[in-house]
PDB file of N, CA and C in Angstrom:
ATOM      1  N   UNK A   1     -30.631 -47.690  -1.873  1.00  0.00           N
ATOM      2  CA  UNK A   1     -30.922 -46.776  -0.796  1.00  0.00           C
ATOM      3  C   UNK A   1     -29.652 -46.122  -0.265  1.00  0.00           C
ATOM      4  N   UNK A   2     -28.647 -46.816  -0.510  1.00  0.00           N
ATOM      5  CA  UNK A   2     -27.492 -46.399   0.232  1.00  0.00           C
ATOM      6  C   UNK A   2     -26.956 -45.659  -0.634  1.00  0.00           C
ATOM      7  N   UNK A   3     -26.739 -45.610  -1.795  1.00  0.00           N
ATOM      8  CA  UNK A   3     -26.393 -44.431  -2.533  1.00  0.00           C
ATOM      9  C   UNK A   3     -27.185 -43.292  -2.297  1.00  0.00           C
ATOM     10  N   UNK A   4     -28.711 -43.161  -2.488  1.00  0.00           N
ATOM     11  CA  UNK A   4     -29.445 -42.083  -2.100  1.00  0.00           C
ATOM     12  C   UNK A   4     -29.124 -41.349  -1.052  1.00  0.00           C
ATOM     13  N   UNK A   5     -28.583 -41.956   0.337  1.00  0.00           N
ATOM     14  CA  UNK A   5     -28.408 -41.565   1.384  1.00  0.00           C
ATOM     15  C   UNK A   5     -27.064 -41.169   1.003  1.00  0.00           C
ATOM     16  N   UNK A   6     -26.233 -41.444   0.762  1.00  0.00           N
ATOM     17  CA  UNK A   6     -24.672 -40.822   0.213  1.00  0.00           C
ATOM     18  C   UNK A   6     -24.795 -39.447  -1.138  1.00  0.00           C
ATOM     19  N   UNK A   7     -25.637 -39.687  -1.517  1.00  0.00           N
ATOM     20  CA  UNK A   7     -26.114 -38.366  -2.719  1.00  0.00           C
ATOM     21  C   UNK A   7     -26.249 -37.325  -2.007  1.00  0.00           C
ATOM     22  N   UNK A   8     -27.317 -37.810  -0.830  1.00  0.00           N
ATOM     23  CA  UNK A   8     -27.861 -36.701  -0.109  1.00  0.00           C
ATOM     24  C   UNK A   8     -26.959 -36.379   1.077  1.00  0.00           C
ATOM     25  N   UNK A   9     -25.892 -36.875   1.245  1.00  0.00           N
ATOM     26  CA  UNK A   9     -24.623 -35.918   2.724  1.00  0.00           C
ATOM     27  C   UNK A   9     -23.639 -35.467   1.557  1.00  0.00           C
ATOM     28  N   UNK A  10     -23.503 -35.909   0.497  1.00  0.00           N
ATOM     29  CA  UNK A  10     -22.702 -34.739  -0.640  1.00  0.00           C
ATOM     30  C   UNK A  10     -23.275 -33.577  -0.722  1.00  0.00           C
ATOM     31  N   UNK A  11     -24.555 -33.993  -0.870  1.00  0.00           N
ATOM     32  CA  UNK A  11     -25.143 -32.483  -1.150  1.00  0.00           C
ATOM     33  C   UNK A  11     -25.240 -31.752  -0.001  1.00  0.00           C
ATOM     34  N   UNK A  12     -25.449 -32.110   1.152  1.00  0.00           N
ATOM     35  CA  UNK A  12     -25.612 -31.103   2.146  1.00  0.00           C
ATOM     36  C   UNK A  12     -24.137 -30.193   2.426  1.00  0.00           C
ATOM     37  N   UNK A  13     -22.985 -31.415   2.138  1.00  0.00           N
ATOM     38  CA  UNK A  13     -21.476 -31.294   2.600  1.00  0.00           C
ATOM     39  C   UNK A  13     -21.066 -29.796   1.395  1.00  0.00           C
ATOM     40  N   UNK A  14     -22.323 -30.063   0.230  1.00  0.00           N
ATOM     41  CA  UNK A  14     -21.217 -29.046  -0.795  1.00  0.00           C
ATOM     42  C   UNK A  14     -22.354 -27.769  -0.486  1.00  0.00           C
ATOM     43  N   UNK A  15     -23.537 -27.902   0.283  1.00  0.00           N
ATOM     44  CA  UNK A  15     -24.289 -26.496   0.639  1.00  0.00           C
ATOM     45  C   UNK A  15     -23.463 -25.844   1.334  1.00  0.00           C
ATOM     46  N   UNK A  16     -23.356 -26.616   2.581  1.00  0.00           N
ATOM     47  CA  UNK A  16     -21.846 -26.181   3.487  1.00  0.00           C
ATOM     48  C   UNK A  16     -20.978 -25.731   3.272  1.00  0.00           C
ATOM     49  N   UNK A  17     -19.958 -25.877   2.516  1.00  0.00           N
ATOM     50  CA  UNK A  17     -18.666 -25.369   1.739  1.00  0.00           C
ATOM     51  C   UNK A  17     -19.179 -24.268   1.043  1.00  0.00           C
ATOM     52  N   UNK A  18     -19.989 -24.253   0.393  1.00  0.00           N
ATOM     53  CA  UNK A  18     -20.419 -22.894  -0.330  1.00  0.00           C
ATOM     54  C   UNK A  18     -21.298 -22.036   0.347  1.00  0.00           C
ATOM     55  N   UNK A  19     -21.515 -22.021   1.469  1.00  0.00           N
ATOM     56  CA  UNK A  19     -22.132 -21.261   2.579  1.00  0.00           C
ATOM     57  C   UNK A  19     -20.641 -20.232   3.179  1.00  0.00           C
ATOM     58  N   UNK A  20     -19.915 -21.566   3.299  1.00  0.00           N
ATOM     59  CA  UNK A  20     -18.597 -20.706   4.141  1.00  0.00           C
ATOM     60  C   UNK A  20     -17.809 -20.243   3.038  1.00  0.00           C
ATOM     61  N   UNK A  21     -17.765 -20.642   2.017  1.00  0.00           N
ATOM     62  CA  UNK A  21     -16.967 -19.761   0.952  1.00  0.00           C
ATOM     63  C   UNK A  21     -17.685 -18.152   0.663  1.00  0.00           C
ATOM     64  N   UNK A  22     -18.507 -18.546   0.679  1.00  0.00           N
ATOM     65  CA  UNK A  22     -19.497 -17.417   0.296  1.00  0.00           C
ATOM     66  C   UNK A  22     -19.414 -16.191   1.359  1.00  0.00           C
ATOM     67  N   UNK A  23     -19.621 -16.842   2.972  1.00  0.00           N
ATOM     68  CA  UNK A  23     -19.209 -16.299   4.050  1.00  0.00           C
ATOM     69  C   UNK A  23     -18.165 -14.997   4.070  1.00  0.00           C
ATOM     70  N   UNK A  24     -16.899 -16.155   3.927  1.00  0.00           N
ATOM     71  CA  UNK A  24     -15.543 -15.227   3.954  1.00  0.00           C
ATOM     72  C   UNK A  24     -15.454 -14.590   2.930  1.00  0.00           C
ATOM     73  N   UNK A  25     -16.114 -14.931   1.636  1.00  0.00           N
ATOM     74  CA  UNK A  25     -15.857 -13.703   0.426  1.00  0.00           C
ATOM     75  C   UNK A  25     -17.048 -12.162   0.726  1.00  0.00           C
ATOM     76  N   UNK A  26     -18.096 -12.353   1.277  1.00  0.00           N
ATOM     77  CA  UNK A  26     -18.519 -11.577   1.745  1.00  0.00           C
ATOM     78  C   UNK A  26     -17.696 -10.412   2.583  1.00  0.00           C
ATOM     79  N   UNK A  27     -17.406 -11.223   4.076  1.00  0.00           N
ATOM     80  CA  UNK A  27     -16.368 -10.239   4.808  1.00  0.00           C
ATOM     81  C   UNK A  27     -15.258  -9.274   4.469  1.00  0.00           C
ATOM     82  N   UNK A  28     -14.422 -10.250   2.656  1.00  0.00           N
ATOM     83  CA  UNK A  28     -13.434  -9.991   2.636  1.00  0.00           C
ATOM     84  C   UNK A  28     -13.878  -8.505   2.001  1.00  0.00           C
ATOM     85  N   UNK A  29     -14.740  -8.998   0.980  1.00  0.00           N
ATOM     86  CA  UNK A  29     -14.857  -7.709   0.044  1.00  0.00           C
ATOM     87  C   UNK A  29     -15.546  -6.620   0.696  1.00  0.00           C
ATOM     88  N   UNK A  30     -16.450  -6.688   2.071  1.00  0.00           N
ATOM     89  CA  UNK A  30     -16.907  -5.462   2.690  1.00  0.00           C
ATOM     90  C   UNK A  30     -15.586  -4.941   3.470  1.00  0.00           C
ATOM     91  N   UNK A  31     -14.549  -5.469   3.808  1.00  0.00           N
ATOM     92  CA  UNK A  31     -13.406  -5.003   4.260  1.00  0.00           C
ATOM     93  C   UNK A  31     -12.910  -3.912   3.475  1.00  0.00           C
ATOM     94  N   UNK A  32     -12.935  -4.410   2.088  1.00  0.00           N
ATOM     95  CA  UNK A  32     -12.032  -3.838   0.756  1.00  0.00           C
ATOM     96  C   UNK A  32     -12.473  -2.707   0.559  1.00  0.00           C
ATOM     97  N   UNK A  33     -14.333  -3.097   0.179  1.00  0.00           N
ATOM     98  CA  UNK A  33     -15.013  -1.810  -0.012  1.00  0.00           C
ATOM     99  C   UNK A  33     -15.069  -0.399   0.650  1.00  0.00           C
ATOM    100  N   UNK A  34     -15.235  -0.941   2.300  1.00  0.00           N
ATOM    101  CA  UNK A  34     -14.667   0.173   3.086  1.00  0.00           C
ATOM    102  C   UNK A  34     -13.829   0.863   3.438  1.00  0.00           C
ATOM    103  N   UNK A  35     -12.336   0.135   3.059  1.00  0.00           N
ATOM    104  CA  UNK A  35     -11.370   0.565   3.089  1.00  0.00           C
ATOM    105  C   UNK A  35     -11.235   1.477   1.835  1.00  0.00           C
ATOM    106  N   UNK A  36     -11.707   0.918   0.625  1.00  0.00           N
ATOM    107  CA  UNK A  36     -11.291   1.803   0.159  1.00  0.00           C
ATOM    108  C   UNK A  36     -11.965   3.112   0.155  1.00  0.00           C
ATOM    109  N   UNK A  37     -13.332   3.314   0.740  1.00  0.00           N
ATOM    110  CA  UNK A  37     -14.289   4.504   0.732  1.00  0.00           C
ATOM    111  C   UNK A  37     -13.438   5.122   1.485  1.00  0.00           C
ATOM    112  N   UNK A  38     -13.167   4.877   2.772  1.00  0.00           N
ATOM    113  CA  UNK A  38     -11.918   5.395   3.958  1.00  0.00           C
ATOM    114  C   UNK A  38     -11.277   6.137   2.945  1.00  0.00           C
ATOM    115  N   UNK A  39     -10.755   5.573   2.389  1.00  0.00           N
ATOM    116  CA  UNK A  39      -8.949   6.525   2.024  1.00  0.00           C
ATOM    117  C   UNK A  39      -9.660   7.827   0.704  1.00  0.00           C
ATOM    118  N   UNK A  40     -10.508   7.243  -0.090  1.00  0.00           N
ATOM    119  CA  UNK A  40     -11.053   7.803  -0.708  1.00  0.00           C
ATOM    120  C   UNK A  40     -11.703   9.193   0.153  1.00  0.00           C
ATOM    121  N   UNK A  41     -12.558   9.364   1.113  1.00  0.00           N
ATOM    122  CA  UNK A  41     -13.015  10.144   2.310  1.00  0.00           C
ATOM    123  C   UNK A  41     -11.641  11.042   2.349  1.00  0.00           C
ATOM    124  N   UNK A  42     -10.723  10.730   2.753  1.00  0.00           N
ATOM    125  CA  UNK A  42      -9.818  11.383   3.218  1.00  0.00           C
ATOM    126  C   UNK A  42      -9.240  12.115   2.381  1.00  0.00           C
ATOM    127  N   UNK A  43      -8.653  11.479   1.265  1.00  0.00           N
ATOM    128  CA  UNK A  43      -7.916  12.077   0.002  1.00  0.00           C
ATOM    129  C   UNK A  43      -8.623  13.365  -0.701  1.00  0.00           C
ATOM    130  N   UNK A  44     -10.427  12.769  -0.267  1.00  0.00           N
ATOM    131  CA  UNK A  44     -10.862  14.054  -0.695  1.00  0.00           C
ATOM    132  C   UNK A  44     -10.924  15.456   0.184  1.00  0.00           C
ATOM    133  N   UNK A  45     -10.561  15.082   1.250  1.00  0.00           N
ATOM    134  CA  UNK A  45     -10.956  16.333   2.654  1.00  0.00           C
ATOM    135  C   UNK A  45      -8.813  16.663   2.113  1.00  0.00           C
ATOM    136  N   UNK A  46      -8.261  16.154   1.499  1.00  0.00           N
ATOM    137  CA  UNK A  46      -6.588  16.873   1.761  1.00  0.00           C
ATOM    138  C   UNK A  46      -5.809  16.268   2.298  1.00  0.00           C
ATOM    139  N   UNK A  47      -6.208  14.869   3.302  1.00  0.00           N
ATOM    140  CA  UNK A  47      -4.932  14.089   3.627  1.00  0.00           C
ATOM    141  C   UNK A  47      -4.740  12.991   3.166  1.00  0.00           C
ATOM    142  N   UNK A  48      -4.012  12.083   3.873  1.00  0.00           N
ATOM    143  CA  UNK A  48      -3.446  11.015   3.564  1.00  0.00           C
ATOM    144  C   UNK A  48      -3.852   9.697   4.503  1.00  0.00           C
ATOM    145  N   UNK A  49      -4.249   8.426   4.656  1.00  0.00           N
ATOM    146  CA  UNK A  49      -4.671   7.967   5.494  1.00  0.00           C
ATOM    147  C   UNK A  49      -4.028   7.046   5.890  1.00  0.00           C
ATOM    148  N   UNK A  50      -3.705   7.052   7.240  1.00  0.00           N
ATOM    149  CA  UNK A  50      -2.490   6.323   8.029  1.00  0.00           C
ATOM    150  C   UNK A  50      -2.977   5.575   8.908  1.00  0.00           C
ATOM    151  N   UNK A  51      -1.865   4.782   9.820  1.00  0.00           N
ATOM    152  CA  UNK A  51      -2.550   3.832  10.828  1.00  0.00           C
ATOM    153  C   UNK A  51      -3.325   4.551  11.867  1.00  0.00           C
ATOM    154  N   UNK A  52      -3.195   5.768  11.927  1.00  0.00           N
ATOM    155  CA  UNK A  52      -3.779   6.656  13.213  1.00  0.00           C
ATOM    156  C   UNK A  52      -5.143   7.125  12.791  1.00  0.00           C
ATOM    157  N   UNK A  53      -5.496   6.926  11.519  1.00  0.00           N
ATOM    158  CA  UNK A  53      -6.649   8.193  10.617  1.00  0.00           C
ATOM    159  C   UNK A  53      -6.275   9.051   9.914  1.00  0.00           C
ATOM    160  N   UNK A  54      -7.054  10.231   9.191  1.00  0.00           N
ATOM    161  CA  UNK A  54      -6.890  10.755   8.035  1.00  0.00           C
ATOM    162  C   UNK A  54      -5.696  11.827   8.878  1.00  0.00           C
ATOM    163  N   UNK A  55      -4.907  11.762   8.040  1.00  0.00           N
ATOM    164  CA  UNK A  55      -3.582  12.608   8.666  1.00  0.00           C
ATOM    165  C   UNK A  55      -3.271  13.784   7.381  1.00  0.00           C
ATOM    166  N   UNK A  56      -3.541  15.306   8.152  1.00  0.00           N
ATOM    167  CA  UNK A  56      -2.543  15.972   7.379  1.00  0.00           C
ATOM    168  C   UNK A  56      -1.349  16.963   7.992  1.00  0.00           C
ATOM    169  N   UNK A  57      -0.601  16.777   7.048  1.00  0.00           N
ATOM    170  CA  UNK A  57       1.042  17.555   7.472  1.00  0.00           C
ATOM    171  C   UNK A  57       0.939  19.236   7.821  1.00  0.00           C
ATOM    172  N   UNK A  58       1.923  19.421   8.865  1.00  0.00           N
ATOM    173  CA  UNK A  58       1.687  20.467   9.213  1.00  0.00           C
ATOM    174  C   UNK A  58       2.319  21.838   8.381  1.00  0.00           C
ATOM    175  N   UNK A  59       2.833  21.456   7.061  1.00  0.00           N
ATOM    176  CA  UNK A  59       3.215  22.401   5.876  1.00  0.00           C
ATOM    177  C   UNK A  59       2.244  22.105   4.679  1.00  0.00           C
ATOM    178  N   UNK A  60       1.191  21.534   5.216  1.00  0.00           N
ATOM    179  CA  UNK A  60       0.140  21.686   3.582  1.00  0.00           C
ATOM    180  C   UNK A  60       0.040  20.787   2.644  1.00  0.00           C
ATOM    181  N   UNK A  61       1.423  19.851   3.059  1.00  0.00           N
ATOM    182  CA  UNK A  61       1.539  19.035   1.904  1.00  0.00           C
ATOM    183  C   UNK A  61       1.019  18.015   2.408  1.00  0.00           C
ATOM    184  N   UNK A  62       1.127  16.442   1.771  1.00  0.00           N
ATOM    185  CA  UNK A  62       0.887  15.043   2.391  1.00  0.00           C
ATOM    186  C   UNK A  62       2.075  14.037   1.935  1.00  0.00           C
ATOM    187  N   UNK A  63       2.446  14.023   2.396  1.00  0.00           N
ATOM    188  CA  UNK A  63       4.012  13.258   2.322  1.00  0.00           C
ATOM    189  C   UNK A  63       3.198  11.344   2.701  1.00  0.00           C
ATOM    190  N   UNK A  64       2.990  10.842   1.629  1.00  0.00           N
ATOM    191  CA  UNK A  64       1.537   9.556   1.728  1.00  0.00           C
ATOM    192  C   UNK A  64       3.068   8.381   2.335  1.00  0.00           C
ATOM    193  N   UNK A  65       4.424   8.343   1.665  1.00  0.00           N
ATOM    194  CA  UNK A  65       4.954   7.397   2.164  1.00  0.00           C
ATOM    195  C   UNK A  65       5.412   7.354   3.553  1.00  0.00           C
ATOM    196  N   UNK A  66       5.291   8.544   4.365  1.00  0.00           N
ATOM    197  CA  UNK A  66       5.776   8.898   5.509  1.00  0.00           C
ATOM    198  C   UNK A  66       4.514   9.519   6.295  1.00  0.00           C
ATOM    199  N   UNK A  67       3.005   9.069   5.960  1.00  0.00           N
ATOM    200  CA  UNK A  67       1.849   9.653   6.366  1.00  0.00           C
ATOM    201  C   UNK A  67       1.504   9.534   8.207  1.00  0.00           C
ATOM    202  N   UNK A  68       2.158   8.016   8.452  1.00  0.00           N
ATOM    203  CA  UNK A  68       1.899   8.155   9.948  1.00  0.00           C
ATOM    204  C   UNK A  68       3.108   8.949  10.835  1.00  0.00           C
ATOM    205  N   UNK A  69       3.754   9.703  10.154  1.00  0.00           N
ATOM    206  CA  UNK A  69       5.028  10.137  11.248  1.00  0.00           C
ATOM    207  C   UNK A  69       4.162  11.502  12.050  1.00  0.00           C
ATOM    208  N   UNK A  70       5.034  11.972  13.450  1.00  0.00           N
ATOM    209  CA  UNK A  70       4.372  12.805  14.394  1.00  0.00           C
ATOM    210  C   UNK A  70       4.302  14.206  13.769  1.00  0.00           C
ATOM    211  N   UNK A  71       4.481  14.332  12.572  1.00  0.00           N
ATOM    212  CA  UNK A  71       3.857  16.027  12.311  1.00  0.00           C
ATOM    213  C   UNK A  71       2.483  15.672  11.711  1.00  0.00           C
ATOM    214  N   UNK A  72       2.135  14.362  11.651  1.00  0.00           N
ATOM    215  CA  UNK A  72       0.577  14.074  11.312  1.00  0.00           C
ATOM    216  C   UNK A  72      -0.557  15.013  12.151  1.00  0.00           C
ATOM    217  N   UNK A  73      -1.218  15.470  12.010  1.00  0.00           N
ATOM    218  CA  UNK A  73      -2.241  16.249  12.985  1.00  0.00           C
ATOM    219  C   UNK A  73      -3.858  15.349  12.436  1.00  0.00           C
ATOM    220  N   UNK A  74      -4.229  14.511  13.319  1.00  0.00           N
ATOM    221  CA  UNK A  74      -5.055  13.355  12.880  1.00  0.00           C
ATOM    222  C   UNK A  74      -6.430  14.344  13.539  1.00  0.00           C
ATOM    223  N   UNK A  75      -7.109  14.178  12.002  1.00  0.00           N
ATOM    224  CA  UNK A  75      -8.573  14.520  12.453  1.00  0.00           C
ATOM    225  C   UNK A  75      -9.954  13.911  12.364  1.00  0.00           C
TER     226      UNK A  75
END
């Protein structure tokens, strides 16, 4: 009996663990996914996407390593 009862808190212990693994891989990859639709969104409208939002430069271009500096015009 006492093994049965020890079979059965493994098993609940490894539903658990794979509930919360499952959890945070969920979150992580809807993070990813959206992020990357974000930049994707932007790249296609002409800018570059920075900590402020889709930023473009005020000469036309997108300068992506220097995207959050103040000639950004965030729309």
């Amino acid at each position: 009996m006492k093994e049965a009862a020890g079979e059965a808190n493994m098993t609940i212990v490894t539903i658990v663990l794979i509930a919360i693994v499952l959890g945070a891989g969920t979150l992580i990859v809807t993070n990813i996914v959206n992020g990357m639709g974000d930049k994707a969104s932007c790249a296609e409208a002409g800018g570059a996407l920075g900590s402020d939002g889709c930023c473009y430069l005020s000469n036309g271009k997108i300068d992506s390593a220097n995207s959050d500096n103040k000639s950004c015009t965030v729309s």
